[in-house]
Protein backbone atom coordinates (compact mmCIF):
# COMPACT_ATOMS: atom_id res chain seq x y z
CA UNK A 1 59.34 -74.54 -0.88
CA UNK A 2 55.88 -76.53 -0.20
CA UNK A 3 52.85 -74.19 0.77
CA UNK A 4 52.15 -75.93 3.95
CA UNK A 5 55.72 -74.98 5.22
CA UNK A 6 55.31 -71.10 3.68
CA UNK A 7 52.16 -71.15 5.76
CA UNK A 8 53.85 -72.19 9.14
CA UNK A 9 56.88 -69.87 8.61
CA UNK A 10 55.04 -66.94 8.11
CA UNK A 11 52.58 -68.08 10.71
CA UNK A 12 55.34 -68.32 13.15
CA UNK A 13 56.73 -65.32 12.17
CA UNK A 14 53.96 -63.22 12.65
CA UNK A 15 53.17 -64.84 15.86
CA UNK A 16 56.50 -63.92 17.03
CA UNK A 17 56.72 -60.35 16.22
CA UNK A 18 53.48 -60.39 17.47
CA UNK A 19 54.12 -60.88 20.61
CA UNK A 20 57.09 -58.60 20.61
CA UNK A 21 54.97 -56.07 19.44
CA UNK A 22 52.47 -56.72 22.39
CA UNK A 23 55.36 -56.29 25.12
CA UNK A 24 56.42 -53.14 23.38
CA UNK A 25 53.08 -51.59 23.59
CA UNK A 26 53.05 -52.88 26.97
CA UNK A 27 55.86 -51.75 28.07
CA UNK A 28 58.21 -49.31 25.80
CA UNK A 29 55.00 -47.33 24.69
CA UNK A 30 52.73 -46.72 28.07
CA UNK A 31 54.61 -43.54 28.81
CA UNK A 32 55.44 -42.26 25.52
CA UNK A 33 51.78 -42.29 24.15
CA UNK A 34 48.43 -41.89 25.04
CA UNK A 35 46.25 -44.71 26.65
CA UNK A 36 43.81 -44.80 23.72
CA UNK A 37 47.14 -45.25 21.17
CA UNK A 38 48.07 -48.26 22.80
CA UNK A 39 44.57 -49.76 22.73
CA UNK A 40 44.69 -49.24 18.99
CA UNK A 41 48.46 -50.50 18.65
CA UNK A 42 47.15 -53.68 20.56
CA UNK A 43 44.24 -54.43 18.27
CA UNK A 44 46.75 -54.38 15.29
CA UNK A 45 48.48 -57.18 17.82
CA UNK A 46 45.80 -59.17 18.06
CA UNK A 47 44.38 -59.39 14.85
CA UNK A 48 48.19 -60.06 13.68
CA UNK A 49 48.18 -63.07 16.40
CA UNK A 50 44.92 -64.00 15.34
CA UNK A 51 46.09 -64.48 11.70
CA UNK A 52 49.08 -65.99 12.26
CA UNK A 53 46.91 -68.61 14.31
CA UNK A 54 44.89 -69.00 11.10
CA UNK A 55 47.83 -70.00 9.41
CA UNK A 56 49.06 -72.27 11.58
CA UNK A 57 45.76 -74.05 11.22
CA UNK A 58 45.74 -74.37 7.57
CA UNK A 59 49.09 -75.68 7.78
CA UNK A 60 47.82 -78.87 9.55
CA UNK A 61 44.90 -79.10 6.85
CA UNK A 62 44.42 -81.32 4.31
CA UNK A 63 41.23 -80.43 2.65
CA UNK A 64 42.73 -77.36 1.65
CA UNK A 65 44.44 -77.38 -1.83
CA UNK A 66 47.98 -76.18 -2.34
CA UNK A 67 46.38 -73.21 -4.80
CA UNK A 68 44.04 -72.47 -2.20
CA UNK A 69 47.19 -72.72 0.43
CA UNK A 70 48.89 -69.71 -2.14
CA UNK A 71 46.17 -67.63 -2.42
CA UNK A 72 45.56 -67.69 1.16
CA UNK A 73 49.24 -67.40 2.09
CA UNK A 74 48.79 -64.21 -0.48
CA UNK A 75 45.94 -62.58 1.48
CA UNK A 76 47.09 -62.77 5.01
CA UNK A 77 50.55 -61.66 4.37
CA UNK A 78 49.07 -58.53 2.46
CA UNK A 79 46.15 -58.29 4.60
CA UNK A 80 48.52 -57.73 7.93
CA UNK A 81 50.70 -55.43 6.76
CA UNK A 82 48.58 -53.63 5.60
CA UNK A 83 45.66 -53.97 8.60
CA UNK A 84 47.66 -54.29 11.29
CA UNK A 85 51.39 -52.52 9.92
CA UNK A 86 49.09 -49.38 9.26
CA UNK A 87 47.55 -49.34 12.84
CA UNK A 88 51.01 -49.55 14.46
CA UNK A 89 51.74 -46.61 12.37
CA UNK A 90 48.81 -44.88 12.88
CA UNK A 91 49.03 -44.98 16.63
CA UNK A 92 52.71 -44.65 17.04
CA UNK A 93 51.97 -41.36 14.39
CA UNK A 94 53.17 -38.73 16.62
CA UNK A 95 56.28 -40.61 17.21
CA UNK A 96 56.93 -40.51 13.77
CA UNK A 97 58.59 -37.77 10.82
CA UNK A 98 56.12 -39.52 8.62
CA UNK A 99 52.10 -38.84 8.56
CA UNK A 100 50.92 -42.11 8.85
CA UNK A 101 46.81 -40.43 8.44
CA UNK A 102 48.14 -40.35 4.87
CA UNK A 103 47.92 -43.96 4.20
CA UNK A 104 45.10 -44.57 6.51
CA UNK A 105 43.12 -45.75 3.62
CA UNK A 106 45.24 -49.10 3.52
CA UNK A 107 43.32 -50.11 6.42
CA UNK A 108 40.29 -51.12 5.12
CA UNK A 109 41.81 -52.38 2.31
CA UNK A 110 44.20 -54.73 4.31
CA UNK A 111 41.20 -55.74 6.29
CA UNK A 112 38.90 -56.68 3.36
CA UNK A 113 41.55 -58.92 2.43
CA UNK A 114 41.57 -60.63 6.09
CA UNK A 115 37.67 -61.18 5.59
CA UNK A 116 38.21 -62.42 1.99
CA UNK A 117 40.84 -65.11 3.14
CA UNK A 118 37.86 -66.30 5.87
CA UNK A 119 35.32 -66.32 2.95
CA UNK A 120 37.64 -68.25 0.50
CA UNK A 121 37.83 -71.02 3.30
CA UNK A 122 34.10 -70.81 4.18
CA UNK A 123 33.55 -71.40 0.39
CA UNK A 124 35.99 -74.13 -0.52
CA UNK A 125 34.89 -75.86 2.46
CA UNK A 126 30.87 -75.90 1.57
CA UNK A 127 32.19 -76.72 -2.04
CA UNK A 128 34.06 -79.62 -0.78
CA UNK A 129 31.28 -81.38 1.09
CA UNK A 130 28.71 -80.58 -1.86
């Protein structure tokens, strides 16, 4: 399967579940959890939407290379789950059998990888018009 397509299914994937997600919090979770939960639930929204904007823009790109396309793909898809996937837990936690605090530390890692995936783009692009 080409990159550029990988990049607009996933894009349109997470954008998607996304915005299920937001209606949820909106909706199924406002009486179930506490007001300050749901603030954090919705920033894992957003910065899930914001991502799967991002790819939706490199899929239109062509100054981005197809290895750059894969690497990128890469760190978004691993960079949400693990940014955003571990603040749904993480708020939803006392919903859950399962202590999400224990794999809290994937946060930071998942959002390092969001920056990164920026910074690659940044780079390529001064490289490019070098």
């Amino acid at each position: 399967m080409k990159q550029r397509k990988k990049l607009v299914l996933l894009g349109s994937c997470f954008g998607g579940i996304g915005i299920i997600l937001g209606a949820f919090a909106a909706h199924g979770l406002e009486s179930i959890i506490s007001e300050d939960a749901i603030n954090t639930f919705e920033t894992g929204v957003k910065y899930q939407i914001y991502h799967a904007l991002f790819l939706l823009f490199l899929s239109t790109q062509t100054f981005t290379t197809q290895k750059l396309n894969k690497i990128l793909f890469w760190l978004i898809l691993t960079g949400v789950i693990f940014f955003s996937g571990s603040i749904y837990g993480l708020a939803t936690n006392e919903l859950s059998s399962f202590d999400f605090k224990t794999i809290a530390w994937i946060t930071p890692i998942g959002g390092i990888l969001l920056i990164l995936s920026w910074a690659l783009l940044f780079i390529h692009i001064i490289k490019k018009s070098s």
